[in-house]
Protein backbone atom coordinates (compact mmCIF):
# COMPACT_ATOMS: atom_id res chain seq x y z
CA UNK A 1 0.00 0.00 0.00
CA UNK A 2 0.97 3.55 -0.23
CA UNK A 3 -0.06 7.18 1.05
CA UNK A 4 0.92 10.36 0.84
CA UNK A 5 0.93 12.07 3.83
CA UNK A 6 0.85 15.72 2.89
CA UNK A 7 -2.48 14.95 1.38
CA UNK A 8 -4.04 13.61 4.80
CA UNK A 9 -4.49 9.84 3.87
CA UNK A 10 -2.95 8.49 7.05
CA UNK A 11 -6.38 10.51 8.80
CA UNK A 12 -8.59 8.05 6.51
CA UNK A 13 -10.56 5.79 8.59
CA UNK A 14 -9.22 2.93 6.62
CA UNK A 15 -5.89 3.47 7.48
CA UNK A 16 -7.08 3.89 11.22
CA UNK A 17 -8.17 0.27 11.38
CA UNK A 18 -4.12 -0.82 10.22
CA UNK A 19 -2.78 2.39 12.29
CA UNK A 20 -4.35 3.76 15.47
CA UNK A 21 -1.97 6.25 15.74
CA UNK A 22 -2.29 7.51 11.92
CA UNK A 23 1.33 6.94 10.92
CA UNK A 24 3.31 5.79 8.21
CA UNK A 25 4.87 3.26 7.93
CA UNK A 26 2.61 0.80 8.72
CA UNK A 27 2.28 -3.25 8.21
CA UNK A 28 -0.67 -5.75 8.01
CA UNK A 29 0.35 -9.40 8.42
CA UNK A 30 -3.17 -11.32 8.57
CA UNK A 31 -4.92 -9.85 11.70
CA UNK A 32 -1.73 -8.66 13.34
CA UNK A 33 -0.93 -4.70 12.50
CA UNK A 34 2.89 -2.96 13.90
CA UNK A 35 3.87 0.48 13.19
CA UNK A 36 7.25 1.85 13.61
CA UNK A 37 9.80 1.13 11.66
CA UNK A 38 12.42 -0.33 13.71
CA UNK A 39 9.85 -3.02 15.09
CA UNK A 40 8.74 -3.79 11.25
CA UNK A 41 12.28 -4.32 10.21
CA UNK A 42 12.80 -6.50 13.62
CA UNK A 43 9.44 -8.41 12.89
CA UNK A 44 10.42 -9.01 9.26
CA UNK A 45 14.05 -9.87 9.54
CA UNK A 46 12.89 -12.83 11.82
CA UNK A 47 9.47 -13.96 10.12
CA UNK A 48 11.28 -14.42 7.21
CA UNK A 49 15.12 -15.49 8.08
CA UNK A 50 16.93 -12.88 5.87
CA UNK A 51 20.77 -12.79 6.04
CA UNK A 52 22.32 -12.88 9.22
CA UNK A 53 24.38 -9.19 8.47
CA UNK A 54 21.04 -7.65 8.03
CA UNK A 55 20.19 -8.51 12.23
CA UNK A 56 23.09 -10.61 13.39
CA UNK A 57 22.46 -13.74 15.41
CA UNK A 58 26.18 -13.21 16.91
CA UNK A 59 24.78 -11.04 20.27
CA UNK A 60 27.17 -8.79 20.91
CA UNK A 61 26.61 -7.68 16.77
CA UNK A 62 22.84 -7.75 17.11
CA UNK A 63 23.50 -4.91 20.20
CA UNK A 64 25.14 -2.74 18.41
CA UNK A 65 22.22 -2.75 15.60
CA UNK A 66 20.03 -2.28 18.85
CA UNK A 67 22.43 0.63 19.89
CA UNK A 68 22.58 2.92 16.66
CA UNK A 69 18.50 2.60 16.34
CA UNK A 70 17.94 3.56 19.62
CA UNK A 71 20.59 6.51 19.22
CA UNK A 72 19.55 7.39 15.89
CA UNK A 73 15.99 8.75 17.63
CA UNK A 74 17.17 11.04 19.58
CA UNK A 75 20.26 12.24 17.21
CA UNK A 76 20.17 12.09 13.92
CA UNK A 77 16.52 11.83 13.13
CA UNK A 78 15.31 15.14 14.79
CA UNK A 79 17.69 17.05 12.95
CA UNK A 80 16.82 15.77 10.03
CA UNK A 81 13.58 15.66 9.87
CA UNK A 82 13.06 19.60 10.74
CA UNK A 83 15.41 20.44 7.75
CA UNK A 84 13.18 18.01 5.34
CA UNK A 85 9.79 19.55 6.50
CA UNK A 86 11.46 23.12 6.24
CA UNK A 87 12.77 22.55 2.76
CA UNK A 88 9.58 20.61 1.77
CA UNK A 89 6.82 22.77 3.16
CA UNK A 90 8.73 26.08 2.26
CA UNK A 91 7.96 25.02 -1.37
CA UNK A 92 4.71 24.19 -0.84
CA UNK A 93 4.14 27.54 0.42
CA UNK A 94 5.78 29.26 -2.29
CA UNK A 95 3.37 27.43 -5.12
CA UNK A 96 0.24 28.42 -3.32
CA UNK A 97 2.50 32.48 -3.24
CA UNK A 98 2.46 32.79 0.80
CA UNK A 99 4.96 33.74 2.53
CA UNK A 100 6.76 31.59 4.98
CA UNK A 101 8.70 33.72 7.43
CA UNK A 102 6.02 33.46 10.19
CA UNK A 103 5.55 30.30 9.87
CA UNK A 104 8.92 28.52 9.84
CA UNK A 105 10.83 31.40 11.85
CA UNK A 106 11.29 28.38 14.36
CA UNK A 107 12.99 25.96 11.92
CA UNK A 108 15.38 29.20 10.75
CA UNK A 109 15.94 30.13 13.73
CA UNK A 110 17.79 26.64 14.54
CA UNK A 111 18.58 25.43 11.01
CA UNK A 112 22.07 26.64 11.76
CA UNK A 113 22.13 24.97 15.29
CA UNK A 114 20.81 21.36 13.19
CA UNK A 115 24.08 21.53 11.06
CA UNK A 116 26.15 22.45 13.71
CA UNK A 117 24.65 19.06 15.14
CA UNK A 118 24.84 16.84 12.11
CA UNK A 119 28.66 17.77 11.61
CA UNK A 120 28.92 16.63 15.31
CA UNK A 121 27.00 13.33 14.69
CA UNK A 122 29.20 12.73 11.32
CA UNK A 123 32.52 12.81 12.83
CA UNK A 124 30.79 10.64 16.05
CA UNK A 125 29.84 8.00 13.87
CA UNK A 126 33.24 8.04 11.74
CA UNK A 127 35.57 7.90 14.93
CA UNK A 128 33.11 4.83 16.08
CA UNK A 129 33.22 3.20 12.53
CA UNK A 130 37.30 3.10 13.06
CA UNK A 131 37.26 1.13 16.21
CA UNK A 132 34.74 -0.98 15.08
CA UNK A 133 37.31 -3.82 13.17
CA UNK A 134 39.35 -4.06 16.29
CA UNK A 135 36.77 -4.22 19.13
CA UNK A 136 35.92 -7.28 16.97
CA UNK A 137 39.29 -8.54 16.80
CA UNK A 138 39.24 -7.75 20.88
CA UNK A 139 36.13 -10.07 21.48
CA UNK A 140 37.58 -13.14 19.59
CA UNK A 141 40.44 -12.75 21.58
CA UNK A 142 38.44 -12.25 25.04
CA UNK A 143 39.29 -14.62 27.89
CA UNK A 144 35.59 -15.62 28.81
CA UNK A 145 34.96 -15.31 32.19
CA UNK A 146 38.55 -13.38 33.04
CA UNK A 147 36.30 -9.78 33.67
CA UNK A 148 32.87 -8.89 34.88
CA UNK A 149 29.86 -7.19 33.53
CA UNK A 150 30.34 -3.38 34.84
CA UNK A 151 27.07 -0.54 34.49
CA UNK A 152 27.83 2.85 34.36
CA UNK A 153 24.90 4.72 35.97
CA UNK A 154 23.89 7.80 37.60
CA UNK A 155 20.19 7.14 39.57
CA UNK A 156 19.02 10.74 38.40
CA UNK A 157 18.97 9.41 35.00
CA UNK A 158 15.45 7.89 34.14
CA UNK A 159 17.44 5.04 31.36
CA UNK A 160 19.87 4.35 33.99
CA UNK A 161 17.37 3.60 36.76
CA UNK A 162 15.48 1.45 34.17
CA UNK A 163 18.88 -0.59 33.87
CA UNK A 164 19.05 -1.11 37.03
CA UNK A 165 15.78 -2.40 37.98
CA UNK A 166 15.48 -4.54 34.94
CA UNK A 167 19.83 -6.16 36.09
CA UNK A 168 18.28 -6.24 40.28
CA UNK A 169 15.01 -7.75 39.81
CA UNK A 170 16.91 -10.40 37.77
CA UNK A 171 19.74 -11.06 39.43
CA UNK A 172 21.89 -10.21 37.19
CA UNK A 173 25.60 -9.68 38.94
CA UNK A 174 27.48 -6.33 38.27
CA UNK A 175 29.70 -3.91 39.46
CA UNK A 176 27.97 -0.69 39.76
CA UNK A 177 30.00 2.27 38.79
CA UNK A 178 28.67 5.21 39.39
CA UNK A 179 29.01 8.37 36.87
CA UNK A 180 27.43 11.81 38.51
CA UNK A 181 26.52 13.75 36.05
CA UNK A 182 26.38 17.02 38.16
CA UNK A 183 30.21 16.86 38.96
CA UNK A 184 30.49 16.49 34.67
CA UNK A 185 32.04 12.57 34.76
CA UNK A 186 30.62 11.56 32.33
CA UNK A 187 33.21 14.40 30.23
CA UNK A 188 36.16 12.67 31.50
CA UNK A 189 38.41 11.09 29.64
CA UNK A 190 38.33 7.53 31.23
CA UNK A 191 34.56 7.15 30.87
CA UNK A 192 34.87 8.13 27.08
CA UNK A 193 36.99 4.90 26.95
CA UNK A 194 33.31 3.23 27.80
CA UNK A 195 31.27 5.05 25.65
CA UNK A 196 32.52 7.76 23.31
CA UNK A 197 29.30 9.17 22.82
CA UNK A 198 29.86 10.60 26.89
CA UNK A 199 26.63 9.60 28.12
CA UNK A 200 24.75 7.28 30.92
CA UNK A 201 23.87 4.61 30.76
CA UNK A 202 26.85 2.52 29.54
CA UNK A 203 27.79 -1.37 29.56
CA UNK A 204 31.41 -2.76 29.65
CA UNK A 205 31.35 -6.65 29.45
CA UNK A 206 34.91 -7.62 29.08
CA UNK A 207 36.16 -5.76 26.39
CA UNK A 208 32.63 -5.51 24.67
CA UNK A 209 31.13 -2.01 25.50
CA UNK A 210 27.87 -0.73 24.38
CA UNK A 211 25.54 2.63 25.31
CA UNK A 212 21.82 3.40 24.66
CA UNK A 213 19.83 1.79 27.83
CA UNK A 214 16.83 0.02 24.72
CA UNK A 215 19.98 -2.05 23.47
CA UNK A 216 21.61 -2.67 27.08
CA UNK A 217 18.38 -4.23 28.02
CA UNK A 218 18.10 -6.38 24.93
CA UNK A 219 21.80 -7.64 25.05
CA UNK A 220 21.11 -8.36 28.86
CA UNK A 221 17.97 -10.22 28.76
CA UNK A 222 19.34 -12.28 25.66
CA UNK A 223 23.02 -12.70 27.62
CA UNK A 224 21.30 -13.76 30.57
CA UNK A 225 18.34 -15.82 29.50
CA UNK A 226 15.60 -13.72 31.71
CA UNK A 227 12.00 -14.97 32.12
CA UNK A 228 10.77 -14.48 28.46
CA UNK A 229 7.62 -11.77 29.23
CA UNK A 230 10.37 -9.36 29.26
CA UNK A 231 11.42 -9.90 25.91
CA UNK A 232 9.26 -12.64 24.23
CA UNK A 233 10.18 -15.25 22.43
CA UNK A 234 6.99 -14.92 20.33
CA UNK A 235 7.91 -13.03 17.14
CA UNK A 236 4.68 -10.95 17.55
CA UNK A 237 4.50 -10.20 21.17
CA UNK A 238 8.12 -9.44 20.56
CA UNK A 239 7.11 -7.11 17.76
CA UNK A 240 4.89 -5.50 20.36
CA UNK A 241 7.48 -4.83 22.96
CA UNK A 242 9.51 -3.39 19.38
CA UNK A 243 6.91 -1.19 19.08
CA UNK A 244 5.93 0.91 22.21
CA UNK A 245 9.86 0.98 22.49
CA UNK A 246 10.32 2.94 19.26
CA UNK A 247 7.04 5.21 20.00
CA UNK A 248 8.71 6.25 23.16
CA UNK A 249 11.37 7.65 21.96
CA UNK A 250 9.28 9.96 20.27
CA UNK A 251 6.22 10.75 22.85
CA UNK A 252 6.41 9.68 26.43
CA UNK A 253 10.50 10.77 26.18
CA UNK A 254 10.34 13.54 24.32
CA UNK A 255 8.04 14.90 26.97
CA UNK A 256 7.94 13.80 30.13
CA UNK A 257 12.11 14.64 30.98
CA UNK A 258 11.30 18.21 30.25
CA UNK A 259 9.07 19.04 33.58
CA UNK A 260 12.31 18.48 35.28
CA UNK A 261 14.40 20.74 33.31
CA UNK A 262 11.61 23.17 33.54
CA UNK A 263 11.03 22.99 37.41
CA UNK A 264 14.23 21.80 38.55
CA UNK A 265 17.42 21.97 36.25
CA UNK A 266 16.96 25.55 34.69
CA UNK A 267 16.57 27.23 37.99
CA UNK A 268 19.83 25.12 39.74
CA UNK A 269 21.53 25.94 36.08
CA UNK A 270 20.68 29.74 35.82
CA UNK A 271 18.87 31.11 39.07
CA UNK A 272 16.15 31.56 36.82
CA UNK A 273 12.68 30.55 36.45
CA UNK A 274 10.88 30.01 33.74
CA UNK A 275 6.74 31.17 33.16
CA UNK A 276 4.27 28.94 34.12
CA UNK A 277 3.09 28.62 30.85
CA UNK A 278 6.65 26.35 29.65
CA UNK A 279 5.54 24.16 32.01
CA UNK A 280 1.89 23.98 30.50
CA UNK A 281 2.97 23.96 27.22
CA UNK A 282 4.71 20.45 27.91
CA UNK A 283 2.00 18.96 29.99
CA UNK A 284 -0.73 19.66 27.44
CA UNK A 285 1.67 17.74 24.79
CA UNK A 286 2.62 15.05 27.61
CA UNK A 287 -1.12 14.84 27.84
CA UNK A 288 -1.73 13.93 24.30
CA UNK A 289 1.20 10.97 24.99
CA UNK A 290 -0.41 9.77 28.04
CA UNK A 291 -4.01 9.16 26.03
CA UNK A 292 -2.25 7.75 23.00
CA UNK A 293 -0.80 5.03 25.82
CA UNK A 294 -3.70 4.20 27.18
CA UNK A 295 -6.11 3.85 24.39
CA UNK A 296 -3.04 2.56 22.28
CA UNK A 297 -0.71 0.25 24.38
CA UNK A 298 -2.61 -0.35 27.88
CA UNK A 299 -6.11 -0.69 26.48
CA UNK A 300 -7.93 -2.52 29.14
CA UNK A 301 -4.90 -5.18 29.73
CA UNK A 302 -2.88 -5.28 32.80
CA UNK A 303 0.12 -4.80 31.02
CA UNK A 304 1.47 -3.54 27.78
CA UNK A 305 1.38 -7.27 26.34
CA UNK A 306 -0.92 -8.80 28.55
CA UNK A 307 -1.33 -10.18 31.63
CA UNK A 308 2.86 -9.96 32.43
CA UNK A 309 5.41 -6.94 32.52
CA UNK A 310 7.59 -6.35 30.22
CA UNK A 311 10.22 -4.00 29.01
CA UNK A 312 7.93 -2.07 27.50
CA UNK A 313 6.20 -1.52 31.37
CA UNK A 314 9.14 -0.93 32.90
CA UNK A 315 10.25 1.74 30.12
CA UNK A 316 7.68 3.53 30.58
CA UNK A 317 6.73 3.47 34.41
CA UNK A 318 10.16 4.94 34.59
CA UNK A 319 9.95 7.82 32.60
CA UNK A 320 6.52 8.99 34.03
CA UNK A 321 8.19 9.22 37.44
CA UNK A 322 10.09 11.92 36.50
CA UNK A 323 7.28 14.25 36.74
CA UNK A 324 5.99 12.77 40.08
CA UNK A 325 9.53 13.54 41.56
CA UNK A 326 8.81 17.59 40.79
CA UNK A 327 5.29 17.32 41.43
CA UNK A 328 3.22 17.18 38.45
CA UNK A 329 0.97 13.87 39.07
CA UNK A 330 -0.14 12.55 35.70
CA UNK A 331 -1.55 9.58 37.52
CA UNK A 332 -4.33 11.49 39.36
CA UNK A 333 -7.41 11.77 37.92
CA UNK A 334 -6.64 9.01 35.30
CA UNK A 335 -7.38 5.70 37.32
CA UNK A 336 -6.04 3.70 34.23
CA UNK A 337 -2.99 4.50 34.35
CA UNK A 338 -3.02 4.72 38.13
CA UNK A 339 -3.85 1.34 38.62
CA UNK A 340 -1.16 0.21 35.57
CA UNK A 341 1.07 1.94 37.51
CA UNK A 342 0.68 -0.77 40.96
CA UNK A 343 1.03 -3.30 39.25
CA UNK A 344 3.88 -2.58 37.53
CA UNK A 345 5.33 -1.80 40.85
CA UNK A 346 4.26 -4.87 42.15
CA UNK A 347 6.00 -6.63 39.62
CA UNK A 348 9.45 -5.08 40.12
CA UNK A 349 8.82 -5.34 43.99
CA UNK A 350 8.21 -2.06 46.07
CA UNK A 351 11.39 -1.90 47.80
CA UNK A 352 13.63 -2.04 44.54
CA UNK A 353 11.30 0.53 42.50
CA UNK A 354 11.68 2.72 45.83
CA UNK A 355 15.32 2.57 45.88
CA UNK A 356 15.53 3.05 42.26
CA UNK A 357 13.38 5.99 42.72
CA UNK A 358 14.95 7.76 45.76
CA UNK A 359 17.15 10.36 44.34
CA UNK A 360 14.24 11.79 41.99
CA UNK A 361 11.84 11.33 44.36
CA UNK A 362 13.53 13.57 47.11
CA UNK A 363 15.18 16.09 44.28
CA UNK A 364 14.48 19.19 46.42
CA UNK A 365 17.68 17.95 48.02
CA UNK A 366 19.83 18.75 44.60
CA UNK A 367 19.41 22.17 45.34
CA UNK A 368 22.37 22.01 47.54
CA UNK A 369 24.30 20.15 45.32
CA UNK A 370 27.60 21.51 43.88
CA UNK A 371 27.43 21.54 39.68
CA UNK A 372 30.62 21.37 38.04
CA UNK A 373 32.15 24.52 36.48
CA UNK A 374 32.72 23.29 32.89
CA UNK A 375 29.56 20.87 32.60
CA UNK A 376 27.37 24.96 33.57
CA UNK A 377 29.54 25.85 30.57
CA UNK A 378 28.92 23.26 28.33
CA UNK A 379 25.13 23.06 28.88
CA UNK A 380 24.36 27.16 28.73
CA UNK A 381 24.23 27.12 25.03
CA UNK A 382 21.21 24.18 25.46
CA UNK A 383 19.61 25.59 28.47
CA UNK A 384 19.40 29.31 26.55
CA UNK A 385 17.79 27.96 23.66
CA UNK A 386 15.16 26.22 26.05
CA UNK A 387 14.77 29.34 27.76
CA UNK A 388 13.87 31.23 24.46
């Protein structure tokens, strides 16, 4: 099938039957309908046994497939996407003789700032692609056993705390190290050993290293041979657990982190506050997320898949606390996801979630907390474009 969506046909009830959320792309196998892309290429790849480069068997390959996709959402594809719809739409406008200032002033304003960012991501990608051949040549040689699975964390972070629970609640042994990202460790030049891309949550298992907390999980459930309802083996409920992990990216992260920066970070940052209506602005689109998840994913299931947790639970639980811990409860007044929200609890076991959960949950006390010189420095350009 195709569509075009400029001309609306992804808001056809038609498609709605194969789509609930009205986006391309979009598959129909039988009964069974998946959107996003990543979890159609996942579902595919194994339905039908294609080559082994295109989704390696080999686990530690198959992780860093996992890794790039889950970067790839937050990096390159925002970037990219605004200057498509800017270049796209700006013609549009000029056939039908409007002008566009007004309406893309936005996308000018930070067209330079998306370059700026795609140069970045460019020379990111090509110092990874060098050390690719002989981190490969490291794991052959890797004495099995001879080193232990180390997670670098920092509690604040809503990935890392999701890592944790999911390595706790299954036993998993490791050495926690811990990165704070207030005193700017995760800038120094010993963690960018770990993961070049300077950021939390990171893996090292032997020699094999690997960042983005989606593919961390996968390579530790597969490692590690958890329970399957975290990760079925069932292509299809697999496929599911694809899915609500690639929406999100796009929704429930994209949102819910910012109610922190707007109530909590910004002020520590800057001694400055921002108007109440920031903080409005991302509720109402958190809002929008929050019914999408429950008419969408939770339906009138226990879970995401069913009657068990799964990643896609924990995920998600994990984000939404971010906004309880600066008190903006999205759980009152929507028993659904209230009661979603015990039993997901319930399933992780009170005590961990709590201790997961204590540093965001009591982050009044980071007001006190002493924020390194040169990470105030290298976040003022980010925090004065949120600001504006």
């Amino acid at each position: 099938m195709s569509g075009d969506e400029l001309a609306g046909q992804q808001h056809s009830d038609g498609f709605g039957k194969v789509n609930v959320l009205r986006k391309v792309p979009a598959l129909k196998d039988g009964d069974f309908t998946l959107p996003e892309s990543p979890a159609i290429l996942a579902y595919l790849s194994q339905k039908y046994k294609t080559p082994d480069h295109w989704y390696p068997l080999d686990m530690k390959k198959r992780a860093w497939v996992d890794e790039y996709l889950a970067w790839q959402h937050s990096a390159i594809r925002p970037s990219v996407l605004k200057i498509f719809w800017l270049k796209r739409l700006v013609k549009i406008r000029r056939r039908k003789k409007c002008t566009c200032d007004e309406m893309f002033s936005d996308f000018i304003l930070s067209s330079h700032t998306d370059r700026a960012q795609q140069n970045m991501w460019r020379q990111i990608i090509s110092e990874c692609k060098k050390t690719q051949y002989d981190r490969e040549e490291r794991w052959r040689a890797e004495d099995a056993g001879r080193m232990g699975l180390e997670l670098y964390l920092d509690l604040l972070s809503q990935p890392c705390r999701t890592v944790y629970i999911f390595a706790k609640k299954n036993n998993i042994p490791f050495e926690f190290k811990h990165v704070e990202l207030f005193k700017g460790q995760h800038y120094r030049e010993e963690f960018g050993k770990v993961n070049i891309l300077k950021k939390v949550p990171a893996l090292k298992d032997g020699v094999f290293t690997l960042a983005e907390s989606t593919a961390i999980l996968l390579y530790l459930s597969r490692k590690y041979n958890t329970p399957d309802h975290w990760y079925p083996s069932d292509i299809q409920k697999r496929a599911r657990v694809d899915e609500y992990l690639s929406w999100h990216h796009t929704n429930i992260r994209a949102n819910a982190p910012k109610t922190l920066w707007i109530k909590v970070l910004i002020p520590l940052f800057t001694g400055q506050t921002l108007p109440p209506e920031k903080l409005q602005e991302v509720m109402d689109e958190l809002a929008i997320s929050l019914k999408q998840f429950e008419e969408k994913f939770l339906q009138d299931k226990p879970f995401i898949l069913g009657s068990e947790i799964s990643l896609a639970d924990l995920v998600a639980i994990v984000e939404l606390m971010q906004p309880i811990g600066v008190g903006c409860d999205i759980f009152e007044d929507r028993p659904k996801l209230s009661e979603w929200r015990n039993r997901v609890e319930e399933a992780v076991g009170k005590e961990l979630f709590q201790e997961a959960h204590e540093i965001i949950l009591n982050i009044k006390e980071l007001s006190n907390i002493q924020i390194d010189p040169q990470l105030k420095a290298h976040l003022a350009p980010v925090l004065r474009k949120i600001m504006k």
